[in-house]
N, C-alpha and C. Protein backbone atom coordinates (compact mmCIF):
# COMPACT_ATOMS: atom_id res chain seq x y z
N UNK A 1 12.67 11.55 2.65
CA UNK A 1 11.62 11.20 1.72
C UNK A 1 10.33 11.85 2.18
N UNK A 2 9.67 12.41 0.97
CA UNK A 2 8.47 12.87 1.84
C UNK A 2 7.72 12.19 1.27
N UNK A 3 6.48 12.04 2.10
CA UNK A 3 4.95 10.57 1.87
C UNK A 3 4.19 11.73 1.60
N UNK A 4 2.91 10.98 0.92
CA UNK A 4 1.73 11.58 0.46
C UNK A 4 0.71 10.68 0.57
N UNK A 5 -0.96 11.27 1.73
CA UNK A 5 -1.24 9.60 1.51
C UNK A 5 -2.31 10.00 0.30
N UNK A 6 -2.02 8.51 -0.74
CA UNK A 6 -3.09 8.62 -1.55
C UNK A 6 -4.40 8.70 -1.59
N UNK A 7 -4.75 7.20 -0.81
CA UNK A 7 -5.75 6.66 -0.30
C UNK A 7 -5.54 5.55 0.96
N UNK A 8 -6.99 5.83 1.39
CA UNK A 8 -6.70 4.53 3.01
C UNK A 8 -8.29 4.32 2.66
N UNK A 9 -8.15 3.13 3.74
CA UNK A 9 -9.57 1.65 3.64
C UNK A 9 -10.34 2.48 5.29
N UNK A 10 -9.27 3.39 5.78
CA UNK A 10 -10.50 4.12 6.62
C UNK A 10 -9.80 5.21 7.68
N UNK A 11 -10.54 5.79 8.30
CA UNK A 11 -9.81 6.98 8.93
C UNK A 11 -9.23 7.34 9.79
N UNK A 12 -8.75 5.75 10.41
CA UNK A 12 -7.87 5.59 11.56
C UNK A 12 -6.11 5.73 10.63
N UNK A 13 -4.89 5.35 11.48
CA UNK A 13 -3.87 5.57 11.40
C UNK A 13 -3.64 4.20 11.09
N UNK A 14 -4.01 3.12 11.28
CA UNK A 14 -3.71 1.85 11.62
C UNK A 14 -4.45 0.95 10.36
N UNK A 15 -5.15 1.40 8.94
CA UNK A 15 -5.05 0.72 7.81
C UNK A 15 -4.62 0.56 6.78
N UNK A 16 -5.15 -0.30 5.95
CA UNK A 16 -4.02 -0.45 4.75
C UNK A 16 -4.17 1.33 4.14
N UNK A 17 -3.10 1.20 3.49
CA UNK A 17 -2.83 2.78 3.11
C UNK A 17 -1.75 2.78 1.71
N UNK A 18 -2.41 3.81 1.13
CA UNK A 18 -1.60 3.66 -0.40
C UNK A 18 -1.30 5.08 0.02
N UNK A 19 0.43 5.15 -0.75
CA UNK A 19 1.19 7.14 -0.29
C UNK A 19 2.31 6.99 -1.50
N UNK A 20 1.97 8.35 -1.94
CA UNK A 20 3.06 8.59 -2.95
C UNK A 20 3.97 9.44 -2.72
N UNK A 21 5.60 9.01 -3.10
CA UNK A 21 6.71 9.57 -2.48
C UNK A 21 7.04 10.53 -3.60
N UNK A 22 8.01 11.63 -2.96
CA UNK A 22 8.61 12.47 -3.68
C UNK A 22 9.87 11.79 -4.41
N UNK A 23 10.05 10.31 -4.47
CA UNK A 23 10.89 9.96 -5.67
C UNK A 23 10.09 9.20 -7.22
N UNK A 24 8.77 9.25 -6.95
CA UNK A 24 7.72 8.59 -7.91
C UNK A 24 8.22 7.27 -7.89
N UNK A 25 7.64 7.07 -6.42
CA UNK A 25 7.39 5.45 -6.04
C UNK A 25 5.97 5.52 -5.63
N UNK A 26 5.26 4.35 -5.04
CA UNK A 26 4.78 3.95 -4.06
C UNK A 26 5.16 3.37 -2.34
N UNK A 27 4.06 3.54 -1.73
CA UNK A 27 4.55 2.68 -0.57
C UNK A 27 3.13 1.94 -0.19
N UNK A 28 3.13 0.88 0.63
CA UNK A 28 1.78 0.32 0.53
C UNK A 28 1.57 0.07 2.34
N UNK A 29 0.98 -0.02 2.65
CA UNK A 29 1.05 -0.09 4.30
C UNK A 29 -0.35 -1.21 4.21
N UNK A 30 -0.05 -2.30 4.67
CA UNK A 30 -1.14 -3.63 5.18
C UNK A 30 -0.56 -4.59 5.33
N UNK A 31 -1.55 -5.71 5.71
CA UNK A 31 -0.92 -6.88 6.61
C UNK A 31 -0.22 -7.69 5.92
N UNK A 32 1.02 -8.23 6.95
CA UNK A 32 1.85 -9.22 6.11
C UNK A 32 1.19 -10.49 6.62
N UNK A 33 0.79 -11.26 4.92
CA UNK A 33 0.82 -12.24 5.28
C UNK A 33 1.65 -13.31 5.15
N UNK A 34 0.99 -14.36 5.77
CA UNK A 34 2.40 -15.70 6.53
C UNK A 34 2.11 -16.86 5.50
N UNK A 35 0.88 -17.18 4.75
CA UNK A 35 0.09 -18.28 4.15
C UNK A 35 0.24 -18.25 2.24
N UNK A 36 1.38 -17.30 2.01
CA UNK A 36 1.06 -17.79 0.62
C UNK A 36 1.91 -18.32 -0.48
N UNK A 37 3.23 -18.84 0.34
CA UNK A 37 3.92 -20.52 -0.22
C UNK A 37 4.40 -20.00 -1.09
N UNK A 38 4.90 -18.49 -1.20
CA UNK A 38 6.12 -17.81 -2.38
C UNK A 38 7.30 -17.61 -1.69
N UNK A 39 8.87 -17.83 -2.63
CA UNK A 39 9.88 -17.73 -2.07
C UNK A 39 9.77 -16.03 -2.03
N UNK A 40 10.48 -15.36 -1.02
CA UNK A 40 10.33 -13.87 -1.40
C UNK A 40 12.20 -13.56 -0.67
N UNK A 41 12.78 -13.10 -1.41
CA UNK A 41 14.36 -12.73 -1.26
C UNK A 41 14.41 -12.14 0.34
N UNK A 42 15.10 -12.06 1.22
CA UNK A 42 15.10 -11.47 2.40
C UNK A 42 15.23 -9.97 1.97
N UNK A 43 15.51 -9.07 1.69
CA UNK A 43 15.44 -7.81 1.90
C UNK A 43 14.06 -7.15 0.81
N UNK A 44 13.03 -8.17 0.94
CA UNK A 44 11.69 -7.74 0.30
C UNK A 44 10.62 -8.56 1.33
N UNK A 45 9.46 -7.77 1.25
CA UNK A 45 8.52 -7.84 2.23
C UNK A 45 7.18 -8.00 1.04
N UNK A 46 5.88 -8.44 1.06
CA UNK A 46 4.58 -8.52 0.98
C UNK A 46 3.62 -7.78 2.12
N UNK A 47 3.20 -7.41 0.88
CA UNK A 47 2.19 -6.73 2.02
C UNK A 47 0.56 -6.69 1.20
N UNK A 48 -0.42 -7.27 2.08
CA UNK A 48 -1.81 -7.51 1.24
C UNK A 48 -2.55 -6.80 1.56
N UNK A 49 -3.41 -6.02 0.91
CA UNK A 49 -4.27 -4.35 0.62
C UNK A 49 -5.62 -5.16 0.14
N UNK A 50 -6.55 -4.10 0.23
CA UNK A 50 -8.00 -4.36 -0.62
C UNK A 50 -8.35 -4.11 -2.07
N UNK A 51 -8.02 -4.59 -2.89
CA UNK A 51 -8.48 -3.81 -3.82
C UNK A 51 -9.16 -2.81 -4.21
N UNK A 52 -9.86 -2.68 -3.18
CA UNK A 52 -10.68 -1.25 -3.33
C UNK A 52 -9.67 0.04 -2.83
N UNK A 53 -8.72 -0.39 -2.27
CA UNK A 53 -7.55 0.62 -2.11
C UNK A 53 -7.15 1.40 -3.35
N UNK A 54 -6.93 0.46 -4.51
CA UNK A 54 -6.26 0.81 -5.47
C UNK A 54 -7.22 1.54 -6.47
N UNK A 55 -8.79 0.91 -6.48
CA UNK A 55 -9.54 1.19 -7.43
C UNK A 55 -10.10 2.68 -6.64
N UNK A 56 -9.91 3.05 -5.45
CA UNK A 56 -10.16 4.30 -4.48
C UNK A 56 -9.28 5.28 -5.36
N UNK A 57 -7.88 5.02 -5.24
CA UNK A 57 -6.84 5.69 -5.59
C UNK A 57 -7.09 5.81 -7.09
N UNK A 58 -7.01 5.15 -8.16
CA UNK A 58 -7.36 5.21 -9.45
C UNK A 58 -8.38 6.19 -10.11
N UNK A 59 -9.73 5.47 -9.49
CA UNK A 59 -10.96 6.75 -9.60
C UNK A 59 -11.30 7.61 -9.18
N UNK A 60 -10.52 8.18 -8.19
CA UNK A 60 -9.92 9.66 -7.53
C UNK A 60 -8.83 10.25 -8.45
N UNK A 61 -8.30 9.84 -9.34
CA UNK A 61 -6.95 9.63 -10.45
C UNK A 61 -6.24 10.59 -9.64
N UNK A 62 -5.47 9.92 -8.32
CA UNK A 62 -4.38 9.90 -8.11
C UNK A 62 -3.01 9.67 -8.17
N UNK A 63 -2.99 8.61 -8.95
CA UNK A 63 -2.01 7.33 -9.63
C UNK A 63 -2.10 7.44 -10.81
């Protein structure tokens, strides 16, 4: 699979991060959180971003 990063919250390696794959997916890279009382199937994960991630990526019209 190859990644593309869209957009990131900053210019280290280590934040949330929006990347678009060569199968026209997404992938989302940020923290999992533990606090928000939804069943989620075991072979699926959450992962919580800034919104300004997305609205970065959007008004750059990357996505």
């Amino acid at each position: 699979m190859e990644v593309t990063v869209l957009a990131t919250s900053c210019d280290k390696k280590d934040c949330p991060t929006l990347y678009k794959t060569d199968r026209g997916t997404l992938l989302v890279q940020g923290e999992t959180p533990t606090d928000h009382g939804l069943r989620i199937p075991a072979h699926e994960n959450l992962v919580e971003i800034p919104l300004e991630l997305i609205r970065r990526a959007i008004r750059d019209d990357l996505i």
